[in-house]
Protein backbone atom coordinates (compact mmCIF):
# COMPACT_ATOMS: atom_id res chain seq x y z
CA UNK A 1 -36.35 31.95 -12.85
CA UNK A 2 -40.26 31.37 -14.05
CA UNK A 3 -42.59 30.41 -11.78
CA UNK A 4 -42.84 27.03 -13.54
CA UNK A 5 -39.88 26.13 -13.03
CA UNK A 6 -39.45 27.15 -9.49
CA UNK A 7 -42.53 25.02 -8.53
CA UNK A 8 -41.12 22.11 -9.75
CA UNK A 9 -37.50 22.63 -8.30
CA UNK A 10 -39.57 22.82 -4.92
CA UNK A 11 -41.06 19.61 -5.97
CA UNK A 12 -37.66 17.76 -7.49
CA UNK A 13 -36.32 18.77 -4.01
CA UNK A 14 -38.38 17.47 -1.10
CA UNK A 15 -39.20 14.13 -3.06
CA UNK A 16 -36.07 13.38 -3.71
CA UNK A 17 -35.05 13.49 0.14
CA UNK A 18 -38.16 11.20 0.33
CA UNK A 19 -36.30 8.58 -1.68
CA UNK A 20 -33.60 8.30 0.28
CA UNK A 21 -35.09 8.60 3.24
CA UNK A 22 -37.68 5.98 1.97
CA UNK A 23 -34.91 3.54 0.77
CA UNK A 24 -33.06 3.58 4.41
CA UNK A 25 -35.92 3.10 6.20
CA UNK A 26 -37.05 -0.06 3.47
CA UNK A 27 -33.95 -1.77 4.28
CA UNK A 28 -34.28 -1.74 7.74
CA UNK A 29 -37.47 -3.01 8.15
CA UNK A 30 -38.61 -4.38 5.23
CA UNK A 31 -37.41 -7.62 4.06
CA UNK A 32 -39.49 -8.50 0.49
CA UNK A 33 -37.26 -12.01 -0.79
CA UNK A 34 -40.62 -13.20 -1.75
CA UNK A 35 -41.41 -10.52 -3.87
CA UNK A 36 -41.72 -12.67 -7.00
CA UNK A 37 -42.35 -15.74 -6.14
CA UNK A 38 -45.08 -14.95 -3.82
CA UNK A 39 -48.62 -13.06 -4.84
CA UNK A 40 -48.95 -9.63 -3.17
CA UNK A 41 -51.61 -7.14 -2.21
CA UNK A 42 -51.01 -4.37 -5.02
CA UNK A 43 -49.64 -1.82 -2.37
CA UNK A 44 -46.92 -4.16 -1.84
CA UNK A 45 -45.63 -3.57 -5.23
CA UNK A 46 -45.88 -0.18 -4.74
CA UNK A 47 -43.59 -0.01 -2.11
CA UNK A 48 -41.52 -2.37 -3.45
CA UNK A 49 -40.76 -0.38 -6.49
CA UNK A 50 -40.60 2.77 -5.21
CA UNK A 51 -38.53 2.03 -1.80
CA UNK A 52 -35.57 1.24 -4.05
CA UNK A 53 -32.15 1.65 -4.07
CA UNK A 54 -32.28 2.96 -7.91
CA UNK A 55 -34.05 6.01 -6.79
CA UNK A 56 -32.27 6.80 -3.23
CA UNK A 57 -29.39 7.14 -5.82
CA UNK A 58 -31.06 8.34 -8.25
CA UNK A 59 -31.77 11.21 -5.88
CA UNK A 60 -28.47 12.11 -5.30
CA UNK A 61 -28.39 12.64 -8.85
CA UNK A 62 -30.95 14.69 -9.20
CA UNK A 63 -29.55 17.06 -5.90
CA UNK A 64 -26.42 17.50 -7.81
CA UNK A 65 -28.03 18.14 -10.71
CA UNK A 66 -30.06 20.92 -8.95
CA UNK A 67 -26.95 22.33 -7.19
CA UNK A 68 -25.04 23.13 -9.77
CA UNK A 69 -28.66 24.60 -11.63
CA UNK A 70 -28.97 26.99 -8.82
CA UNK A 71 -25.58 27.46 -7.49
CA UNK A 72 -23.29 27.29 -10.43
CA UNK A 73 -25.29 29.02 -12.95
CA UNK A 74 -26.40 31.66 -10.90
CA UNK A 75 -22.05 32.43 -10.23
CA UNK A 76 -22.06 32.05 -14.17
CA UNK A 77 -24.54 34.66 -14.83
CA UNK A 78 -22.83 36.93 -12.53
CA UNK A 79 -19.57 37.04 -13.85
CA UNK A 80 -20.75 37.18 -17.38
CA UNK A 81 -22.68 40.25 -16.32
CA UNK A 82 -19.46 41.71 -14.81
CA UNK A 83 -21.00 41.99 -10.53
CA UNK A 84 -18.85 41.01 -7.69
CA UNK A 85 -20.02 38.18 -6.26
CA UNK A 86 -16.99 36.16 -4.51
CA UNK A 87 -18.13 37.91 -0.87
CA UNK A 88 -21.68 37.51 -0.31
CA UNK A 89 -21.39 34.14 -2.97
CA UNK A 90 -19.04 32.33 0.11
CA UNK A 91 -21.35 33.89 2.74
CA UNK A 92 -24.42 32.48 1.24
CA UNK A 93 -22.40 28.70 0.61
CA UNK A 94 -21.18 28.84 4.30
CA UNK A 95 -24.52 30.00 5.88
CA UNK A 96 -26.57 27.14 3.71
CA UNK A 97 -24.01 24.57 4.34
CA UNK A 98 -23.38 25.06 7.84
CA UNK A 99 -26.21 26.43 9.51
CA UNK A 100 -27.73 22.53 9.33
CA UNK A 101 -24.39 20.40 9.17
CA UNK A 102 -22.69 21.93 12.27
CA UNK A 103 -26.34 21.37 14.56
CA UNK A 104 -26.68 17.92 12.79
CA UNK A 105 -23.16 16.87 14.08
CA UNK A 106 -23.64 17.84 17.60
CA UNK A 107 -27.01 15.70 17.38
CA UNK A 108 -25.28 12.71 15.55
CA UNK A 109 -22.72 13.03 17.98
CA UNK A 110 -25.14 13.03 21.06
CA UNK A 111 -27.58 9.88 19.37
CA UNK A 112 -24.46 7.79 18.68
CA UNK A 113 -22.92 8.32 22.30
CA UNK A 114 -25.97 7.68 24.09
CA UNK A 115 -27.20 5.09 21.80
CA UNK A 116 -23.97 3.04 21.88
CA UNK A 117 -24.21 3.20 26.24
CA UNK A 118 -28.15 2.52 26.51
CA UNK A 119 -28.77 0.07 23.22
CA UNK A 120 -25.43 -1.72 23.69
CA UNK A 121 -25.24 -5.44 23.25
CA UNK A 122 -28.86 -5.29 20.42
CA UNK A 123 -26.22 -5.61 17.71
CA UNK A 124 -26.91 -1.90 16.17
CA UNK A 125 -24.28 0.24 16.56
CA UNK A 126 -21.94 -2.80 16.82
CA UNK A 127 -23.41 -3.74 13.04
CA UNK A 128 -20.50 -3.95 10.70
CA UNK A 129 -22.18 -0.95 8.58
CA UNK A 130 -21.04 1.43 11.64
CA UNK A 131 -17.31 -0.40 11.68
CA UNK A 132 -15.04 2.42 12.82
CA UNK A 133 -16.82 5.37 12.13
CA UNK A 134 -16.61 6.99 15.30
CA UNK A 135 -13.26 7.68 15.10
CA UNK A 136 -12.88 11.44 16.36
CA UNK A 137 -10.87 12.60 13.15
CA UNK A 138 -13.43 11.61 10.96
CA UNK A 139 -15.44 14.48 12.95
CA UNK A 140 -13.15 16.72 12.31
CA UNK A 141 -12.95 16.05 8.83
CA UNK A 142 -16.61 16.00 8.61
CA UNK A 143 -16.75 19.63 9.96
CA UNK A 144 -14.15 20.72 6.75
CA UNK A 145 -16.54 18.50 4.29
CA UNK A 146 -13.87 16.25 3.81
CA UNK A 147 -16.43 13.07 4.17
CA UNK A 148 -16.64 10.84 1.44
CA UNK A 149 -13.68 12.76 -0.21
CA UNK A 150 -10.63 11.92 1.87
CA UNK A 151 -12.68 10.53 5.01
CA UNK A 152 -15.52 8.18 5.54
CA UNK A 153 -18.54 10.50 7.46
CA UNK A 154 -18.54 10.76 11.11
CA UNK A 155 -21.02 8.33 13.09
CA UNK A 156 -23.94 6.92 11.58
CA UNK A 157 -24.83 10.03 9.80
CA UNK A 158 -23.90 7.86 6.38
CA UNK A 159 -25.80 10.46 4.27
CA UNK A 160 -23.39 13.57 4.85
CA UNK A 161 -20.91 12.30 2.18
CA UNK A 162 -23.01 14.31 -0.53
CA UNK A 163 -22.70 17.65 1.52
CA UNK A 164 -18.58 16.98 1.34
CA UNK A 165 -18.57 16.56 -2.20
CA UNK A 166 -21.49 19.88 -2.23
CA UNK A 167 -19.50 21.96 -0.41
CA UNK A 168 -15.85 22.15 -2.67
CA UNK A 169 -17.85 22.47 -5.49
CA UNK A 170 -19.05 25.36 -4.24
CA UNK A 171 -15.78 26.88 -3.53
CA UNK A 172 -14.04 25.26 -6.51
CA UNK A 173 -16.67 27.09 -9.03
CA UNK A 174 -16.43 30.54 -7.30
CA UNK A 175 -13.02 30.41 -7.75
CA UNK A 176 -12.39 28.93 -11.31
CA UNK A 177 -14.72 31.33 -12.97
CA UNK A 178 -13.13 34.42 -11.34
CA UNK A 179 -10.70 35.02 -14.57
CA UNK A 180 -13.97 35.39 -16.69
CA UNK A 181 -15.10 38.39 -14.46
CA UNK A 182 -14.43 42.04 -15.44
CA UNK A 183 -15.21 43.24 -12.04
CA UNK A 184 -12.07 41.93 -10.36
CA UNK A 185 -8.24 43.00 -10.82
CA UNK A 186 -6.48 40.98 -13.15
CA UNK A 187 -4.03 39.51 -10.28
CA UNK A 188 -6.80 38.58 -8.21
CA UNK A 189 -8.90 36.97 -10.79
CA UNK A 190 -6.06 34.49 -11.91
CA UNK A 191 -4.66 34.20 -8.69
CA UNK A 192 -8.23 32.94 -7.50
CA UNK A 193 -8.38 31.00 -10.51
CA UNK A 194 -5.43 29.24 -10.13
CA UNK A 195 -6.58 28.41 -6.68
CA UNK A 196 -9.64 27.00 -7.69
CA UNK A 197 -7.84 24.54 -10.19
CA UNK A 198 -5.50 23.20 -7.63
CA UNK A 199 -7.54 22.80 -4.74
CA UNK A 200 -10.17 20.73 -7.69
CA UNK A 201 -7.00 18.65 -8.89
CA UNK A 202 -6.66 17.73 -4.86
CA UNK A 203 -9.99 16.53 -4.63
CA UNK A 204 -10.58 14.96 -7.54
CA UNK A 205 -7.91 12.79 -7.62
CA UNK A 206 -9.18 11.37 -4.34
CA UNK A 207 -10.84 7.45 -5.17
CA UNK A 208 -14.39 7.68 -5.14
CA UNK A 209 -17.37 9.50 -6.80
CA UNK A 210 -15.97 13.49 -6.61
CA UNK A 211 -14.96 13.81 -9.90
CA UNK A 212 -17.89 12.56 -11.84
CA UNK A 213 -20.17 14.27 -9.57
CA UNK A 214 -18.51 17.46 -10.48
CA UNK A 215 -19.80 16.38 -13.86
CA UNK A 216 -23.10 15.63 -12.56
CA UNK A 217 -23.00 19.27 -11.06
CA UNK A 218 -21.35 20.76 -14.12
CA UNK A 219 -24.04 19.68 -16.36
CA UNK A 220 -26.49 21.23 -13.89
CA UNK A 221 -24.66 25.14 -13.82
CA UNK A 222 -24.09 24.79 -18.24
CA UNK A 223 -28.19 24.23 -18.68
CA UNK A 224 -28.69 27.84 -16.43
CA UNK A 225 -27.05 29.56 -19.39
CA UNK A 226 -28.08 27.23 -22.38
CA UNK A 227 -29.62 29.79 -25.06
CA UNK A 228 -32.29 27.21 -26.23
CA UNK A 229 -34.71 24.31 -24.51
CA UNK A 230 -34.00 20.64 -27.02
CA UNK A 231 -37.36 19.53 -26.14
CA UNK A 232 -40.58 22.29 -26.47
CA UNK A 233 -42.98 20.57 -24.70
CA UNK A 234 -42.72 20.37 -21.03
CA UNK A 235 -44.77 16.98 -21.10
CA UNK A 236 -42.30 16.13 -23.09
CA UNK A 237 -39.52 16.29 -21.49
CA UNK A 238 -40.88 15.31 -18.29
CA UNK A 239 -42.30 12.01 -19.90
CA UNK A 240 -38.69 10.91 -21.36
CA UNK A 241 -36.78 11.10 -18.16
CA UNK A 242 -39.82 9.47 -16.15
CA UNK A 243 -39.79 6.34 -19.13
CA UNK A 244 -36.01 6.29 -18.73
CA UNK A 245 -35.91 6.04 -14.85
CA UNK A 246 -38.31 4.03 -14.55
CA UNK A 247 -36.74 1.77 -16.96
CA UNK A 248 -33.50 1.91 -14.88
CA UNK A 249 -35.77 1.01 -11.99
CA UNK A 250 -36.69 -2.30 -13.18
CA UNK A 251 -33.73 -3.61 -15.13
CA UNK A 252 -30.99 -2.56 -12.85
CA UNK A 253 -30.23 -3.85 -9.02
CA UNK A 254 -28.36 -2.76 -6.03
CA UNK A 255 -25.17 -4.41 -7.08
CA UNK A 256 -25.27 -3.30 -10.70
CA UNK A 257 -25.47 0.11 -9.91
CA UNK A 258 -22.74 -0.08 -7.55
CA UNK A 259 -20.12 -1.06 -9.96
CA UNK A 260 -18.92 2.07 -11.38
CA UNK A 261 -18.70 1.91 -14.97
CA UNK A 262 -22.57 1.19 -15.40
CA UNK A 263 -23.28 3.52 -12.59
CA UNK A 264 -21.96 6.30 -14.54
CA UNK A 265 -23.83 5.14 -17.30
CA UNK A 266 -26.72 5.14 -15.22
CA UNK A 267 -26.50 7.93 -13.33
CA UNK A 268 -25.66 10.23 -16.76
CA UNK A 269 -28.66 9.06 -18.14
CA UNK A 270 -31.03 10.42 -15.29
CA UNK A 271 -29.16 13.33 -14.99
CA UNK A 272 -29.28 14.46 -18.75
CA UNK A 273 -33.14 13.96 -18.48
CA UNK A 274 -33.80 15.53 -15.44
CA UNK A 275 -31.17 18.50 -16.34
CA UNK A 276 -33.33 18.40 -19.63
CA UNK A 277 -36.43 19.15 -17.90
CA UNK A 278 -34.95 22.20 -16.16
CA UNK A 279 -33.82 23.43 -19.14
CA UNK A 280 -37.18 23.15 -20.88
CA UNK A 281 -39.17 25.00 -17.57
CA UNK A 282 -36.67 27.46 -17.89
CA UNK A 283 -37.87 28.51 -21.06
CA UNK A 284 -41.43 28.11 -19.87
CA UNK A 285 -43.77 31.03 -19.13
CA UNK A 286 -47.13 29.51 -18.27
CA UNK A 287 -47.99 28.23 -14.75
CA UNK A 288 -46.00 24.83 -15.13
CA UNK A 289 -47.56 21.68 -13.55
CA UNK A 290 -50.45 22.15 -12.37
CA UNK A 291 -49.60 19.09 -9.65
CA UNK A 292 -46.42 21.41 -8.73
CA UNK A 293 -48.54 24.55 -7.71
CA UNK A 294 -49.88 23.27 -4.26
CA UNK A 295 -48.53 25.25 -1.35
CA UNK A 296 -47.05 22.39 0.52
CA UNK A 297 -44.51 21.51 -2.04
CA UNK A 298 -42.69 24.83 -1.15
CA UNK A 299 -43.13 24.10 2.56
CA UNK A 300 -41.67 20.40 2.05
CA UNK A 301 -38.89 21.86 0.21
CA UNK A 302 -38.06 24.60 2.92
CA UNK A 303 -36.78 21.57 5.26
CA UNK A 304 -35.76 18.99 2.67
CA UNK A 305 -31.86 19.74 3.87
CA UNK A 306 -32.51 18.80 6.93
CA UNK A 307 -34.46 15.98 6.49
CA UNK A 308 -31.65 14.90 4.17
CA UNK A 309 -29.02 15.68 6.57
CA UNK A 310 -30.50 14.38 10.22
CA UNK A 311 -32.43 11.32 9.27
CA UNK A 312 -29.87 8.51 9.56
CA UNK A 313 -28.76 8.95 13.25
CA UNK A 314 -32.52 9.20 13.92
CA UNK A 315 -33.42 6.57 12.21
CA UNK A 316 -30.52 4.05 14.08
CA UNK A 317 -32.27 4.93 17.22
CA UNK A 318 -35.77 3.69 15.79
CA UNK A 319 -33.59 0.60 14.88
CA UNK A 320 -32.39 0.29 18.08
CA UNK A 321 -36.20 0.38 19.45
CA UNK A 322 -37.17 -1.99 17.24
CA UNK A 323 -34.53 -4.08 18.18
CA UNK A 324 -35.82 -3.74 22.23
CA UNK A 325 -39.68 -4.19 21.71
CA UNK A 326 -39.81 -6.34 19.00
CA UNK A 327 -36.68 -8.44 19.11
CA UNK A 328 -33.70 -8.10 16.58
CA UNK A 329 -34.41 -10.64 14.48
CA UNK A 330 -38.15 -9.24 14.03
CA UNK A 331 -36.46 -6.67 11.24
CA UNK A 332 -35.38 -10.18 9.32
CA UNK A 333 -38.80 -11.79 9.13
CA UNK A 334 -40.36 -11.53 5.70
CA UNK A 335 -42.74 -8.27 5.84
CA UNK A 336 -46.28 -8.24 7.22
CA UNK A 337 -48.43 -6.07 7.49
CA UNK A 338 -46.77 -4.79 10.72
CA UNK A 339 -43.97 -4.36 9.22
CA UNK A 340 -45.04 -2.22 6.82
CA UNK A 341 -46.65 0.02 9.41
CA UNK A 342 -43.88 0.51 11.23
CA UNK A 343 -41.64 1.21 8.29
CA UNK A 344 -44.42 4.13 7.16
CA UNK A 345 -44.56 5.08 10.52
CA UNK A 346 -40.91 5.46 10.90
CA UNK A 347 -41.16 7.90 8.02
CA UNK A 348 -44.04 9.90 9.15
CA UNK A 349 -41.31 10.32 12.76
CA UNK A 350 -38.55 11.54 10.61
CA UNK A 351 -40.38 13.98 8.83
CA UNK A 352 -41.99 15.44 11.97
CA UNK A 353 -38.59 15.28 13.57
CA UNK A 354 -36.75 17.12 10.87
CA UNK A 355 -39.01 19.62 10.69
CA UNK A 356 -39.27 20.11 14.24
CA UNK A 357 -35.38 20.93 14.23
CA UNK A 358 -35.27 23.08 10.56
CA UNK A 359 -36.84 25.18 12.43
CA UNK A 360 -34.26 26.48 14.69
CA UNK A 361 -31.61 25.41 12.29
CA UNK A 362 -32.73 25.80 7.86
CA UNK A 363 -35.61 28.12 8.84
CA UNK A 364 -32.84 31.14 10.15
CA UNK A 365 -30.90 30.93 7.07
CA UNK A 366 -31.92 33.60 5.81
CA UNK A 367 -31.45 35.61 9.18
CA UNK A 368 -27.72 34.14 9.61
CA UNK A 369 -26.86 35.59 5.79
CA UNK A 370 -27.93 39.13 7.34
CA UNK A 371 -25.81 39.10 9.89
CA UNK A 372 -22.40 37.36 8.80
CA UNK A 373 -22.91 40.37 5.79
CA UNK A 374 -22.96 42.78 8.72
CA UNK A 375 -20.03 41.70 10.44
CA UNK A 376 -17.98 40.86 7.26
CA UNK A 377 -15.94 43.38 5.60
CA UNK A 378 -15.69 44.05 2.25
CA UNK A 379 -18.25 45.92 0.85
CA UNK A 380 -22.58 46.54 1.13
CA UNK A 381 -24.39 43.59 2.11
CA UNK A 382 -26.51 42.46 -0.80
CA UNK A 383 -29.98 42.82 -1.16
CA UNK A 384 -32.76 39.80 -1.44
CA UNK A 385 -32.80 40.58 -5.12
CA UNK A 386 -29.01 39.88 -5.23
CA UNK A 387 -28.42 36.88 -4.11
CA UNK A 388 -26.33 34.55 -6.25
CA UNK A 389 -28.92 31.52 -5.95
CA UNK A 390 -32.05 32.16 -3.52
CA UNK A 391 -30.96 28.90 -2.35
């Protein structure tokens, strides 16, 4: 991978988890009905275009996208090179997954219950939004990545249905491209194969987004191994699927890119441009961006997961605060400058608060891989240089 294009995965990934997080925290506490009818300050606009659901979603998008650049074409490279991979490939997939989903639970698990005892009766966790989903089993199927598959997502934790959906694509891809590897028995390839295409069929045929995200993530893994960029000129590139997202931005609404058929649309737009741009940087051997070279992109990045993953039952307990010191209806009120504040505020508190706990959790990923390749059998653990994604 150059060095331009690593930079600006590092970038791609900790903004994106800004957007969401940005977006959830926007409609909480920042109500803008009179954002065109009324004249605003020109910081107001800012927000209000950028705090969007167009580009939470968008986000997503862009995640897959990335996933299956860094997951799925690294598995494709490997078995057109003829390594074994399937061992230290599910090691690496479990360790990234699980080493911030299994902590995240216990702490969505532990905000939820105390929140529902101590902030009972403020109308939070009562909200319709969090109607049934502390049912126990949807835990348990949280814990398989079975969330927004074949189960809503445990608690309030409403952002873990990607990492479902992340997960069996994982496991689906390492499987269904073991026939095209020469460094497996024939039995075992097809066997694994066939495995792969039946547990995909189960999944897929599930209601919901699975199957065109597998698309989404598809298009991602076929651009790691595309023999030529379509667009020379990284500005290029870059400037086509900025135009085109931002376009999206102001013609399209909640609502319209809820309904499915123009979502699709939508979302295969942004993700042809944005897989674009990879493909272009890949091809790239100058420095990149010069904006992507700063060292705290890569630091931003190195937590982005968790950021991602914990916010939401974090951010229901600021709710709930809000709720008690302000009153609940204070949330409601057309934004001031207050609210405002406390909506940037509240994102400054989940980015401290993520990072505080990647660091026991994302920061020992690295550390985990070691030792479950120690105590696995089947063959040498792998080396740094081996790794089937660095990711």
């Amino acid at each position: 991978m150059t060095p331009a294009l690593s930079r600006f995965i590092n970038c791609a990934r900790w903004i994106a988890a800004l957007f969401v997080v940005l977006q959830h925290v926007h409609a909480l506490f920042v109500n803008q009905a009179d954002i065109m009818s009324v004249r605003h300050a020109p910081p107001v606009y800012v927000w209000w275009f950028f705090a969007t659901y167009t580009f939470a979603h968008g986000a997503v998008v862009v995640f897959f996208v990335l996933s299956g650049f860094l997951v799925g074409g690294g598995v494709i490279e490997r078995t057109r090179a003829g390594k074994v991979y399937l061992r230290d490939y599910v090691i690496d997939r479990i360790s990234r997954i699980y080493i911030v989903l299994l902590p995240t639970l216990a702490l969505v698990f532990i905000l939820d219950s105390v929140g529902r005892r101590i902030f009972a009766g403020l109308n939070i966790y009562e909200h319709p939004i969090y109607h049934g989903v502390f049912n126990p089993l949807y835990l348990l199927g949280t814990i398989v990545n079975l969330q927004g598959i074949w189960l809503p997502t445990f608690g309030t934790d409403a952002a873990l249905w990607t990492l479902g959906m992340e997960f069996w694509y994982y496991i689906v891809c390492g499987l269904v491209l073991l026939p095209l590897s020469s460094a497996y028995a024939a039995d075992a390839r097809w066997a694994g194969g066939a495995l792969g295409v039946v547990l995909f069929v189960a999944l897929a045929i599930a209601p919901g987004y699975f199957l065109f995200g597998a698309a989404i993530w598809a298009t991602g893994a076929a651009i790691r191994i595309a023999p030529r960029p379509l667009v020379r000129s990284k500005w290029l590139a870059l400037l086509i699927w900025i135009a085109a997202v931002t376009t999206l931005r102001l013609v399209t609404r909640g609502a319209i890119i809820e309904d499915h058929p123009r979502m699709e649309l939508i979302d295969s737009i942004n993700a042809l441009l944005f897989a674009n741009v990879l493909l272009t940087l890949r091809f790239d051997q100058g420095e990149g961006f010069a904006w992507c070279r700063a060292k705290f992109h890569h630091a931003m990045a190195d937590f982005s997961y968790t950021l991602y993953a914990t916010h939401m039952p974090m951010l229901a307990w600021i709710w709930a605060l809000t709720a008690l010191l302000l009153g609940p209806d204070w949330r409601q009120s057309l934004a001031t400058p207050l609210h405002y504040a406390w909506a940037a505020g509240s994102v400054v508190a989940l980015i401290a608060l993520s990072y505080a706990i990647s660091r026991v959790t994302e920061a020992h990923t690295a550390d985990l891989r070691r030792w479950l390749r120690r105590v696995t059998p089947g063959g040498a653990p792998a080396t740094a240089a081996q790794s089937v994604d660095g990711n």
